[in-house]
N, C-alpha and C. Protein backbone atom coordinates (compact mmCIF):
# COMPACT_ATOMS: atom_id res chain seq x y z
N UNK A 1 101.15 -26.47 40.41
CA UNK A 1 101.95 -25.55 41.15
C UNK A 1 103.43 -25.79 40.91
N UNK A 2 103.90 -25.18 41.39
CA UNK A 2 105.72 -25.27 41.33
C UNK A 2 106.31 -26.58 42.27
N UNK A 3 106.00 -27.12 42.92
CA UNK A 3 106.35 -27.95 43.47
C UNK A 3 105.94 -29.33 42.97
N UNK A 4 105.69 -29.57 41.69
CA UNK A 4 104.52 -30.67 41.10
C UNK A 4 105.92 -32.04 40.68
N UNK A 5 106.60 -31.60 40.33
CA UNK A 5 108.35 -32.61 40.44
C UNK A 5 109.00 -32.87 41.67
N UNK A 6 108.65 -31.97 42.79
CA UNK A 6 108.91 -32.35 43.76
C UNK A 6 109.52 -33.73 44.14
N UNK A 7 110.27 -34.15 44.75
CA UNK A 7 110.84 -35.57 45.37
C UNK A 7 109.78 -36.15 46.82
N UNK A 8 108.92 -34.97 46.93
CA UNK A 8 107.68 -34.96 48.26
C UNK A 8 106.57 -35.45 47.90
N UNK A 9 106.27 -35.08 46.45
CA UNK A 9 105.07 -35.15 45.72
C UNK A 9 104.86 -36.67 44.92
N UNK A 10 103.35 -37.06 45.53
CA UNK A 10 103.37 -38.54 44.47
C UNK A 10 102.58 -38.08 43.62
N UNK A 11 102.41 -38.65 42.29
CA UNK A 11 102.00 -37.98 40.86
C UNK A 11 100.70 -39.09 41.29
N UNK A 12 99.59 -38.62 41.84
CA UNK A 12 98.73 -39.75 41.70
C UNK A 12 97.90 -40.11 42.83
N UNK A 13 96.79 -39.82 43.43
CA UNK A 13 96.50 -40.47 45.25
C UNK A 13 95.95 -41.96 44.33
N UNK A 14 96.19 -42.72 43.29
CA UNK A 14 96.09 -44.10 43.06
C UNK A 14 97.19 -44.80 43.45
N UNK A 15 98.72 -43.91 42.99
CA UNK A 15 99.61 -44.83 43.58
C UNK A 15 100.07 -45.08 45.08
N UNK A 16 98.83 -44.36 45.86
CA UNK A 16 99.08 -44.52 47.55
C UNK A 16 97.88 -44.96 48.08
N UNK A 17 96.44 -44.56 47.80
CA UNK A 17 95.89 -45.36 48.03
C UNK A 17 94.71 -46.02 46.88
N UNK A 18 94.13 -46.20 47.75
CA UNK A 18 92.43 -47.69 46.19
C UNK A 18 91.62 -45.86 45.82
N UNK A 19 91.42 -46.23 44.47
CA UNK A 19 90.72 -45.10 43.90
C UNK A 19 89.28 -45.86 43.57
N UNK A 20 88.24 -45.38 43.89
CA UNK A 20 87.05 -45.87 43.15
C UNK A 20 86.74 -45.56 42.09
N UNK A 21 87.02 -44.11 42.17
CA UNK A 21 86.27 -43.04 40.55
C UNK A 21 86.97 -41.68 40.71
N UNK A 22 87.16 -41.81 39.71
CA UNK A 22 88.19 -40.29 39.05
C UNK A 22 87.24 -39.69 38.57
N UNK A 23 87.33 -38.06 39.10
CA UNK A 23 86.41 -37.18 38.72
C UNK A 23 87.39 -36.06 37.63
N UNK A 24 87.25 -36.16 36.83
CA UNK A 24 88.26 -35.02 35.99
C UNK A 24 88.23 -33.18 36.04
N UNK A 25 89.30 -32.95 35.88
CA UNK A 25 88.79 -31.32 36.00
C UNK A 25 89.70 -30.70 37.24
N UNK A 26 90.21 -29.82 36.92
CA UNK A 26 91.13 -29.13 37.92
C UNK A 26 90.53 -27.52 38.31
N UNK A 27 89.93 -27.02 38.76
CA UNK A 27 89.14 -27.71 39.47
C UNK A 27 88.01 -28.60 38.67
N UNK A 28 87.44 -29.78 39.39
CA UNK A 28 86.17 -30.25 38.92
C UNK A 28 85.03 -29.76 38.60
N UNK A 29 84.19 -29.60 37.79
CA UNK A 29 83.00 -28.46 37.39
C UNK A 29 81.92 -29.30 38.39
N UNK A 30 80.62 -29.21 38.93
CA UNK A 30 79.98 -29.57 39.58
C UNK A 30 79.28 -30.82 38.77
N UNK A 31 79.08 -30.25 37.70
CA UNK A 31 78.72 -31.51 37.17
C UNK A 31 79.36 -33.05 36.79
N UNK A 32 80.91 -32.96 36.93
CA UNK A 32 81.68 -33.85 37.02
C UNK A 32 81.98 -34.34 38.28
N UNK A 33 81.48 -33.54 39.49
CA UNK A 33 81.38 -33.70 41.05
C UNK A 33 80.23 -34.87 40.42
N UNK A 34 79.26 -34.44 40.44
CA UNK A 34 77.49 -35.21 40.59
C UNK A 34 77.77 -36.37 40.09
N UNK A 35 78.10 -36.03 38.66
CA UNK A 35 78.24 -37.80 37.88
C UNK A 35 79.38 -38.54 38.59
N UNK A 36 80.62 -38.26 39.23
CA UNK A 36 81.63 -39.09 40.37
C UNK A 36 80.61 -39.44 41.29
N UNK A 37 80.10 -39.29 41.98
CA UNK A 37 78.66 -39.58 43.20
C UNK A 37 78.19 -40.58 42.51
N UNK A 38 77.44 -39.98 40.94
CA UNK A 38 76.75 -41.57 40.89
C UNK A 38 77.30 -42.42 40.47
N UNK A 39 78.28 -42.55 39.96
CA UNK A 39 79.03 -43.69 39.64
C UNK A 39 79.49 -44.41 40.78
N UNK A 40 79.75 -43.48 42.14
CA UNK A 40 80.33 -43.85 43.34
C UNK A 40 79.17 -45.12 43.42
N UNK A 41 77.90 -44.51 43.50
CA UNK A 41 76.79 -44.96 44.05
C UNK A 41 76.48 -46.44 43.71
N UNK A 42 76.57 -46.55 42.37
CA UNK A 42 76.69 -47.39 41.60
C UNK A 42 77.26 -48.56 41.87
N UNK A 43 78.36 -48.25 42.10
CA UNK A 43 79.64 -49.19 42.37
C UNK A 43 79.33 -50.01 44.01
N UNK A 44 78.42 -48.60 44.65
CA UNK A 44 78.65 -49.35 46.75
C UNK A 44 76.87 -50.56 46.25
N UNK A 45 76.70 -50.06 45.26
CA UNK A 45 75.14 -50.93 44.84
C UNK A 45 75.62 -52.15 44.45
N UNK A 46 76.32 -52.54 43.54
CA UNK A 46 76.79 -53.14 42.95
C UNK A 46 78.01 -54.27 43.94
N UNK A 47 79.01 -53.63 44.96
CA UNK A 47 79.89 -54.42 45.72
C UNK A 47 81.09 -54.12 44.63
N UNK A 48 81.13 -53.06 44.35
CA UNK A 48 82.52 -53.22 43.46
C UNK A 48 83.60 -51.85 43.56
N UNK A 49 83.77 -52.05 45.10
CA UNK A 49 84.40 -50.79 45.78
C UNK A 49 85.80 -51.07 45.96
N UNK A 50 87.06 -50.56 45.60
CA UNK A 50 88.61 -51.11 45.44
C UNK A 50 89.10 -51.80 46.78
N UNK A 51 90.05 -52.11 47.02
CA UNK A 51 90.60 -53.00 48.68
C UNK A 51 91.31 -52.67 48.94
């Protein structure tokens, strides 16, 4: 959008808060939704969720 340089705008919700998994895609296609889930899934299986 037009406001994306903004002085309001942070380039990033990693540099504010813990990211687990980046889903790519503006919008995201559903199938890049599903595979973010299981990787989510993966990760709360595993204990390897950010702090």
């Amino acid at each position: 959008g037009p406001f994306w340089d903004s002085y309001s705008v942070v380039k990033g919700a990693d540099k504010v808060i813990p990211v687990d998994v980046y889903i790519p895609g503006c919008p995201a296609n559903p199938e890049a939704l599903f595979d973010g889930i299981i990787k989510l899934q993966d990760k709360i299986l595993k204990g390897e969720l950010a702090k």
